[in-house]
C-alpha atoms as a PDB file:
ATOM      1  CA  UNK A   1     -17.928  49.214   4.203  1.00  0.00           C
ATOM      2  CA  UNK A   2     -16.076  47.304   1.904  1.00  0.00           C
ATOM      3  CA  UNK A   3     -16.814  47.266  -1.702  1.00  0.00           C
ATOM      4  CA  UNK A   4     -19.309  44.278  -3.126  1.00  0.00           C
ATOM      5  CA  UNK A   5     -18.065  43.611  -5.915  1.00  0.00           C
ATOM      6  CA  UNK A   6     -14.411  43.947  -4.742  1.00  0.00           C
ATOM      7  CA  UNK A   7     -15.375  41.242  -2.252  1.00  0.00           C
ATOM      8  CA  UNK A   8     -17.044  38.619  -4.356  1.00  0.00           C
ATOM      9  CA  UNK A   9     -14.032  39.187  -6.850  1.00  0.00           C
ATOM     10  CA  UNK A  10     -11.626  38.463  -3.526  1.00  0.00           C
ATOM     11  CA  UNK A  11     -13.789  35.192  -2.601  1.00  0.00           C
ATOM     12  CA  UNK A  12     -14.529  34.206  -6.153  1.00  0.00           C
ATOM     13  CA  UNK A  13     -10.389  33.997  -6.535  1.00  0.00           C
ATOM     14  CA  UNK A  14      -9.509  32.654  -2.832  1.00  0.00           C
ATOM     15  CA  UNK A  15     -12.195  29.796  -3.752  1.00  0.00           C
ATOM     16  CA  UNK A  16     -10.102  28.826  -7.079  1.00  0.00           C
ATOM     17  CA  UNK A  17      -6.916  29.461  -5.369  1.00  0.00           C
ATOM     18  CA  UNK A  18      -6.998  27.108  -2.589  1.00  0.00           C
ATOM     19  CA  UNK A  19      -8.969  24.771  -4.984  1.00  0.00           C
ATOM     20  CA  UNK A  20      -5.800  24.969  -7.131  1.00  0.00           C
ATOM     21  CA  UNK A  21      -2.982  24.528  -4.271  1.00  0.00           C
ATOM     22  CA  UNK A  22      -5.235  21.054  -2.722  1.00  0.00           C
ATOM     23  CA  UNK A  23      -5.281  20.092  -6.422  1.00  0.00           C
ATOM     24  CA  UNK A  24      -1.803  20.170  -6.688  1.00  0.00           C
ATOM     25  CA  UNK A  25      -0.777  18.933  -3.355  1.00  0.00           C
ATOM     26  CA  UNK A  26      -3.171  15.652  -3.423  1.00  0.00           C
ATOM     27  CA  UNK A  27      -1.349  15.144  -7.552  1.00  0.00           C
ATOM     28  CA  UNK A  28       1.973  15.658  -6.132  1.00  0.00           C
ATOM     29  CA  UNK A  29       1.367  13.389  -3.354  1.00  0.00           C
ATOM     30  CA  UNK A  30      -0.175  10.745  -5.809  1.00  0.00           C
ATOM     31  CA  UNK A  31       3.246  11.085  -8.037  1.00  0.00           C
ATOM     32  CA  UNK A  32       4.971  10.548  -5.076  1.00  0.00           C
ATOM     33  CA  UNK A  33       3.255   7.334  -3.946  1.00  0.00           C
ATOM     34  CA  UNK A  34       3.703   5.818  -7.518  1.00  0.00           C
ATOM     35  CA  UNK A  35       6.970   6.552  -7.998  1.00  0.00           C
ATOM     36  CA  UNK A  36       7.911   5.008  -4.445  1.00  0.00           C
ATOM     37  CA  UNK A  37       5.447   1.803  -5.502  1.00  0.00           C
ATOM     38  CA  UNK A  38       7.321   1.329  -8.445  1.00  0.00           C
ATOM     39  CA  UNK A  39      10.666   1.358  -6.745  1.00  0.00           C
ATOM     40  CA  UNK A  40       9.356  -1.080  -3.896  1.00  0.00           C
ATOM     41  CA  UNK A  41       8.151  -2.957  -6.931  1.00  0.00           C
ATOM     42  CA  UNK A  42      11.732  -3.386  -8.738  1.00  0.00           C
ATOM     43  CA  UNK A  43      13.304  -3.883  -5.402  1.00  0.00           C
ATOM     44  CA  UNK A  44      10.728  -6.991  -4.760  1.00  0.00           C
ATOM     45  CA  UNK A  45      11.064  -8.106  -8.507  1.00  0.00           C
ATOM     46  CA  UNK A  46      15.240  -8.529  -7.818  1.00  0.00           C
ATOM     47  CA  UNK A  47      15.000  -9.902  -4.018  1.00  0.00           C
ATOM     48  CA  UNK A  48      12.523 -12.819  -5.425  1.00  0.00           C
ATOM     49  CA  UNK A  49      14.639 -13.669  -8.350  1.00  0.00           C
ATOM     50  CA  UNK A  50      17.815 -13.447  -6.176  1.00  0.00           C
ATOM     51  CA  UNK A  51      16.241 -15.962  -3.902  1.00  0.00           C
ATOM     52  CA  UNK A  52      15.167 -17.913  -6.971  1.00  0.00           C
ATOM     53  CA  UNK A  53      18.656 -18.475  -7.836  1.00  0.00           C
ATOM     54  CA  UNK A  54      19.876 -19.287  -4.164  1.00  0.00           C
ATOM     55  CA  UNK A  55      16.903 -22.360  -4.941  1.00  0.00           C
ATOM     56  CA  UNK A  56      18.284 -23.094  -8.172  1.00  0.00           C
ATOM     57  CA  UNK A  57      21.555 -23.222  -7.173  1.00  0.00           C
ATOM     58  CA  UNK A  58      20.628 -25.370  -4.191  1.00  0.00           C
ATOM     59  CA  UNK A  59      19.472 -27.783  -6.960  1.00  0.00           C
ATOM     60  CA  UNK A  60      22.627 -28.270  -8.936  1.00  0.00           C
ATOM     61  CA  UNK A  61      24.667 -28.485  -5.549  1.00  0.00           C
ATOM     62  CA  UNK A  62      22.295 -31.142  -4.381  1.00  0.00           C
ATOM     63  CA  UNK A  63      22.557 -32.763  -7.590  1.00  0.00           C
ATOM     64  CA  UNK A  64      26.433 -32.487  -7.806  1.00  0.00           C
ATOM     65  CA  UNK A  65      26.933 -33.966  -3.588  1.00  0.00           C
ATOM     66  CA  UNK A  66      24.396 -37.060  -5.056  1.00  0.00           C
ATOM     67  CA  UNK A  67      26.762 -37.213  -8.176  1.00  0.00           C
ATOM     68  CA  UNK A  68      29.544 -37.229  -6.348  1.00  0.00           C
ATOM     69  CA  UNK A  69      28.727 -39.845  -3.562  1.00  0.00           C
ATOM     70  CA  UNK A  70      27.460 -41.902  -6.121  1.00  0.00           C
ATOM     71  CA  UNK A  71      31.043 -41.931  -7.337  1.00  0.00           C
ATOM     72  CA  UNK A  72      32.517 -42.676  -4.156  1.00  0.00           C
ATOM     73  CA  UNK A  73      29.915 -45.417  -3.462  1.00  0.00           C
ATOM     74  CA  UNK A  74      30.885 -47.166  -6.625  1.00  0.00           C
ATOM     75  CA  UNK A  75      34.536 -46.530  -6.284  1.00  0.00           C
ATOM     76  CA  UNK A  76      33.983 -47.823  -3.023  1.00  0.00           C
ATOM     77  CA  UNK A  77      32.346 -51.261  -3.971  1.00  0.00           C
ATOM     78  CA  UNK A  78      34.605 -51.881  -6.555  1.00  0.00           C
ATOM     79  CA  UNK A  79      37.192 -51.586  -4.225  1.00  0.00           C
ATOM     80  CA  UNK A  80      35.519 -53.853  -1.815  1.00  0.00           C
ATOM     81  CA  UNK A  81      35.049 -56.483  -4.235  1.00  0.00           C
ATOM     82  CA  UNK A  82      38.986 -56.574  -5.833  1.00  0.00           C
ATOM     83  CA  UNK A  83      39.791 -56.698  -2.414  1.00  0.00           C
ATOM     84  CA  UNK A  84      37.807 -59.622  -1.617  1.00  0.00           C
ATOM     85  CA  UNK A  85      38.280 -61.346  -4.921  1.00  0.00           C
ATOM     86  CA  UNK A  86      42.195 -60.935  -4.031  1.00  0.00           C
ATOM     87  CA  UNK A  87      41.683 -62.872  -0.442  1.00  0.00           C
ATOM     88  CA  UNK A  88      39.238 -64.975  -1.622  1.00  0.00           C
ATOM     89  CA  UNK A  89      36.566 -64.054   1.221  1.00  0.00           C
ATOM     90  CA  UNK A  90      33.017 -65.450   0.364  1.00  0.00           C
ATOM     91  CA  UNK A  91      29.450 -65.990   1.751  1.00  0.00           C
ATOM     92  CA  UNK A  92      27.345 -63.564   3.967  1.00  0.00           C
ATOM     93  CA  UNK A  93      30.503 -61.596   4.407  1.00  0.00           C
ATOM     94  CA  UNK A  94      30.975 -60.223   1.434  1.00  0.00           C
ATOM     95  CA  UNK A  95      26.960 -59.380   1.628  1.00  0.00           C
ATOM     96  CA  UNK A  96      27.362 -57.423   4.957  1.00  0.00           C
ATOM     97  CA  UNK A  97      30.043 -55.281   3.703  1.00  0.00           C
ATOM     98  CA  UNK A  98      28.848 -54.832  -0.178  1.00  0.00           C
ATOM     99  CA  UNK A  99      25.240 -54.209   1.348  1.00  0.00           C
ATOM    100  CA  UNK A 100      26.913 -51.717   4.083  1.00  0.00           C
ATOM    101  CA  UNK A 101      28.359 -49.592   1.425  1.00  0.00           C
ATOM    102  CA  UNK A 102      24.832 -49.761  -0.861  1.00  0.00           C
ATOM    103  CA  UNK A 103      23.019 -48.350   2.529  1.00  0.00           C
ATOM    104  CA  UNK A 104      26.312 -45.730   3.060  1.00  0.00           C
ATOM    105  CA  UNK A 105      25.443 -44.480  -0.186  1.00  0.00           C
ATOM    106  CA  UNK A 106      21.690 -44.595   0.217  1.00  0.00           C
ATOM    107  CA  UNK A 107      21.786 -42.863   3.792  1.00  0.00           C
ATOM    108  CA  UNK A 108      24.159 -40.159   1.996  1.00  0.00           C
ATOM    109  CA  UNK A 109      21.186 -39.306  -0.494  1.00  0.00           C
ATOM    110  CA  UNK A 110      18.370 -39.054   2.208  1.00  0.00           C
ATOM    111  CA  UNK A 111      20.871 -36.473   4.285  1.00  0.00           C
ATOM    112  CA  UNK A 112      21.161 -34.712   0.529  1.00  0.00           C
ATOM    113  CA  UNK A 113      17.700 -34.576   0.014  1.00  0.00           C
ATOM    114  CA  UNK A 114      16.392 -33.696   3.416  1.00  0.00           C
ATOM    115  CA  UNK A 115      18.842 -31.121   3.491  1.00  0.00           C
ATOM    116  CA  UNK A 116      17.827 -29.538   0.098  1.00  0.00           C
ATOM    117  CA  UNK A 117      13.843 -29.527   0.901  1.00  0.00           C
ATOM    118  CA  UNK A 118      14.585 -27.821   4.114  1.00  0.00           C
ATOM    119  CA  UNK A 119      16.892 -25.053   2.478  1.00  0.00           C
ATOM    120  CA  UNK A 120      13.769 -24.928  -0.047  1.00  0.00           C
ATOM    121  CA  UNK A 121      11.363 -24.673   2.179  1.00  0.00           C
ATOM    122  CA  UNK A 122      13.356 -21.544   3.850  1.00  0.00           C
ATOM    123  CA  UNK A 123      13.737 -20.125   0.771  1.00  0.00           C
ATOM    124  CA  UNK A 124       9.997 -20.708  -0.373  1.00  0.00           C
ATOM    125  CA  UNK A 125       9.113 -19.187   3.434  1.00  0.00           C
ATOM    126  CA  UNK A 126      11.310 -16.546   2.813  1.00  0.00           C
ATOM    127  CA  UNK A 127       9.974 -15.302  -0.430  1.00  0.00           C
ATOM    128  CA  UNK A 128       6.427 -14.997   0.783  1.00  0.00           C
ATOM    129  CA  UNK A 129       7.687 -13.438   3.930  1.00  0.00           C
ATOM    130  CA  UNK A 130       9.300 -10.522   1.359  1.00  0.00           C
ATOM    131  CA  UNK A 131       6.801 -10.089  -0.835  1.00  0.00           C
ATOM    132  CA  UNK A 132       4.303  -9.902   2.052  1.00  0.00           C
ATOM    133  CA  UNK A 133       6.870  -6.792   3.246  1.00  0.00           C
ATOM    134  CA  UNK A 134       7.013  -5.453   0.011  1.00  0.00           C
ATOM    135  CA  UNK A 135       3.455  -5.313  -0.713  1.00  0.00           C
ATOM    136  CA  UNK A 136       2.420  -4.131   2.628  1.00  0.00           C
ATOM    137  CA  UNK A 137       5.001  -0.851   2.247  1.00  0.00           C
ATOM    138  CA  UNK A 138       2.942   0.041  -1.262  1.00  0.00           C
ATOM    139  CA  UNK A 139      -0.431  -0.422   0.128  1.00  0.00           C
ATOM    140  CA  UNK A 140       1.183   1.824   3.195  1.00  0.00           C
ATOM    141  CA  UNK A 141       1.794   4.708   0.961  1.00  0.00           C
ATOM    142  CA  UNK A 142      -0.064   7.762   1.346  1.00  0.00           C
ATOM    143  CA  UNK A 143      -3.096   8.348  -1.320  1.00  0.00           C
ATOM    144  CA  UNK A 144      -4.508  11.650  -1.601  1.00  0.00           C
ATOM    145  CA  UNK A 145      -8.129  12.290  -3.313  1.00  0.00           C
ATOM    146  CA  UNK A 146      -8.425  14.991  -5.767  1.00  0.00           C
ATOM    147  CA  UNK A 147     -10.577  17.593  -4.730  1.00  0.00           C
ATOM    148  CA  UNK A 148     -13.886  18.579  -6.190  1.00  0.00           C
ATOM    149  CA  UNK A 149     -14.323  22.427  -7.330  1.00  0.00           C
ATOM    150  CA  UNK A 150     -18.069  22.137  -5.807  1.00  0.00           C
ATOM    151  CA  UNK A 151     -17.441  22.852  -2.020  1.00  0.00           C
ATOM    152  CA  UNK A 152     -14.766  25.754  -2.795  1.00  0.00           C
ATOM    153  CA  UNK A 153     -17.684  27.276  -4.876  1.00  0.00           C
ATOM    154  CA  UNK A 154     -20.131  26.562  -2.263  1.00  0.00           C
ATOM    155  CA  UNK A 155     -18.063  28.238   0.421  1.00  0.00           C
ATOM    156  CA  UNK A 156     -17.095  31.249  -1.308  1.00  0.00           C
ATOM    157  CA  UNK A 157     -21.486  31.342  -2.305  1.00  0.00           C
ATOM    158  CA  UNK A 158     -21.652  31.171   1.385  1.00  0.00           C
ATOM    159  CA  UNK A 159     -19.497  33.674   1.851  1.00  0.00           C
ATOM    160  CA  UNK A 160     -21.235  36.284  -0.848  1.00  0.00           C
ATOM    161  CA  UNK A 161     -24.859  36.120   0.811  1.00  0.00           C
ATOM    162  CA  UNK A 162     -23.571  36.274   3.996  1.00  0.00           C
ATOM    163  CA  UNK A 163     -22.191  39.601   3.393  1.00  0.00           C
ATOM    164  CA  UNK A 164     -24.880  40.455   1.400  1.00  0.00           C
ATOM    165  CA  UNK A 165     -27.210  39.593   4.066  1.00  0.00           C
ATOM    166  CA  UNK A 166     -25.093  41.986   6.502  1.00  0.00           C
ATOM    167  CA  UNK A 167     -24.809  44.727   4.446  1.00  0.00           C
ATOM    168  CA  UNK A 168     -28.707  45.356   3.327  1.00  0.00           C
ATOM    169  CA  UNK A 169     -31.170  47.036   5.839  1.00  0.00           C
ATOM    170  CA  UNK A 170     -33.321  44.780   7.310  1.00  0.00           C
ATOM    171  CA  UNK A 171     -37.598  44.398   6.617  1.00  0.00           C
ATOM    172  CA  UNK A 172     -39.627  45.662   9.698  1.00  0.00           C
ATOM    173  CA  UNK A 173     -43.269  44.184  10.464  1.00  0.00           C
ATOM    174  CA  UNK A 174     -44.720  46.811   8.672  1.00  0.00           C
ATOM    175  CA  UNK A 175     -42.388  46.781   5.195  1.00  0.00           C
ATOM    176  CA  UNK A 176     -40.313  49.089   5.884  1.00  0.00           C
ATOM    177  CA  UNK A 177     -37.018  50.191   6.392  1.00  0.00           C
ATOM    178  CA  UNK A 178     -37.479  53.518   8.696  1.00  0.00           C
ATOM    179  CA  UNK A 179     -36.090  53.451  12.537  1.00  0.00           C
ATOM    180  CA  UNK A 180     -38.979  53.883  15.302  1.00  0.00           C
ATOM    181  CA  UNK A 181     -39.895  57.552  15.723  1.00  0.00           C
ATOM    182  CA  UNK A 182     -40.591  57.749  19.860  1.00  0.00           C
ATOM    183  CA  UNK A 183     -41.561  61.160  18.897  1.00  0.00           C
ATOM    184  CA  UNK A 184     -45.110  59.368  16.769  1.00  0.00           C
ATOM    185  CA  UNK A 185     -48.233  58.408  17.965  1.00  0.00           C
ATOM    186  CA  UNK A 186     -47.758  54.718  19.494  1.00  0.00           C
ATOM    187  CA  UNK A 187     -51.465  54.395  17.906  1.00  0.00           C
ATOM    188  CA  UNK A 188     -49.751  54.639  14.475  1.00  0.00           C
ATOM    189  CA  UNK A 189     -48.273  51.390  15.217  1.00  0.00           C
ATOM    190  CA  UNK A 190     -51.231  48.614  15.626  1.00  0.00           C
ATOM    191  CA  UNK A 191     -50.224  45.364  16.848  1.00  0.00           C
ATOM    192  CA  UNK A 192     -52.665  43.424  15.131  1.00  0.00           C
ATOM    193  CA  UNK A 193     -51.785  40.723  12.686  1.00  0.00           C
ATOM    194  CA  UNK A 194     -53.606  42.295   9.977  1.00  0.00           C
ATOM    195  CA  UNK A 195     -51.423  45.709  10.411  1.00  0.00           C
ATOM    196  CA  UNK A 196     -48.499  43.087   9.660  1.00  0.00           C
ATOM    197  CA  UNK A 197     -49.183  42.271   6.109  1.00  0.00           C
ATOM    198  CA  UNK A 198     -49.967  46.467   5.575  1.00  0.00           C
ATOM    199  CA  UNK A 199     -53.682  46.279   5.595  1.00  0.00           C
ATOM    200  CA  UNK A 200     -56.042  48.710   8.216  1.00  0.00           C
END
């Protein structure tokens, strides 16, 4: 038989001791987790301002291809109209083609613009689409609770009275501890309830 207070010692400690390694696994995990969030959360920070830029960028080319075929529209009617003051040409004419380079110029700004709203939109699309990623992969990360002392005591408690329970002799009917003698009187041994509680 082993000895009792050796034993409650060994649970006592085993109790604390795993107690103290799920402690540290569930923190190391959590350390883990953040660290990884914050990374996925730098990484999302620099993909959305990298596709801000693409946007603003976008801008100033759309805004340089309307400067520029503005140019070449008025270049273009200025042309038109030395050229026609040279010949002499009058009437509806010289409406057709001025007008014909005025909608030129006005069909190359619609192409511009539609072109620059659907690159935005793409861009806008795609931003959600990587945030959406990025914020899925940190609420994806593995949490760990930290445990509670109170079960690891309760166990090892558990644990204690059990062997205590094992270990001590148990009560009889008749309060005590002494083994059936086959040799005594069966007499000795009345089965009535009030023999149970000790009384005759």
């Amino acid at each position: 038989m082993c000895n009792p207070t050796a034993y409650v010692i060994f649970q006592v400690a085993s109790a604390y001791m795993s107690y103290k390694a799920d402690d540290a696994s569930a923190k190391a995990t959590n350390e883990r987790s953040a660290n990884q969030a914050e990374t996925l959360r730098d990484n999302a920070i620099y993909s959305d301002n990298s596709l801000i830029r693409k946007k603003e960028l976008e801008v100033q080319k759309a805004s340089l291809n309307k400067f520029n075929t503005d140019i070449k529209a008025k270049q273009l009617l200025g042309t038109a109209k030395t050229k026609i003051g040279e010949k002499g040409i009058g009437g509806n004419v010289v409406d057709t083609l001025l007008g014909d380079i005025e909608r030129q110029r006005g069909f190359a700004f619609n192409t511009i613009d539609t072109n620059y709203e659907n690159y935005v939109r793409a861009i806008d699309t795609n931003r959600e689409e990587t945030n959406r990623n990025y914020v899925n992969q940190v609420l994806s990360l593995p949490t760990a609770y930290r445990p509670s002392i109170l079960p690891y005591a309760l166990k090892a408690g558990g644990n204690i009275a059990g062997m205590y329970m094992s270990t001590q002799a148990p009560n009889t009917l008749f309060g005590n501890s002494q083994p059936f003698d086959g040799a005594r009187s069966m007499t000795e041994y009345s089965l009535e309830p009030s023999a149970w509680s000790g009384s005759k």
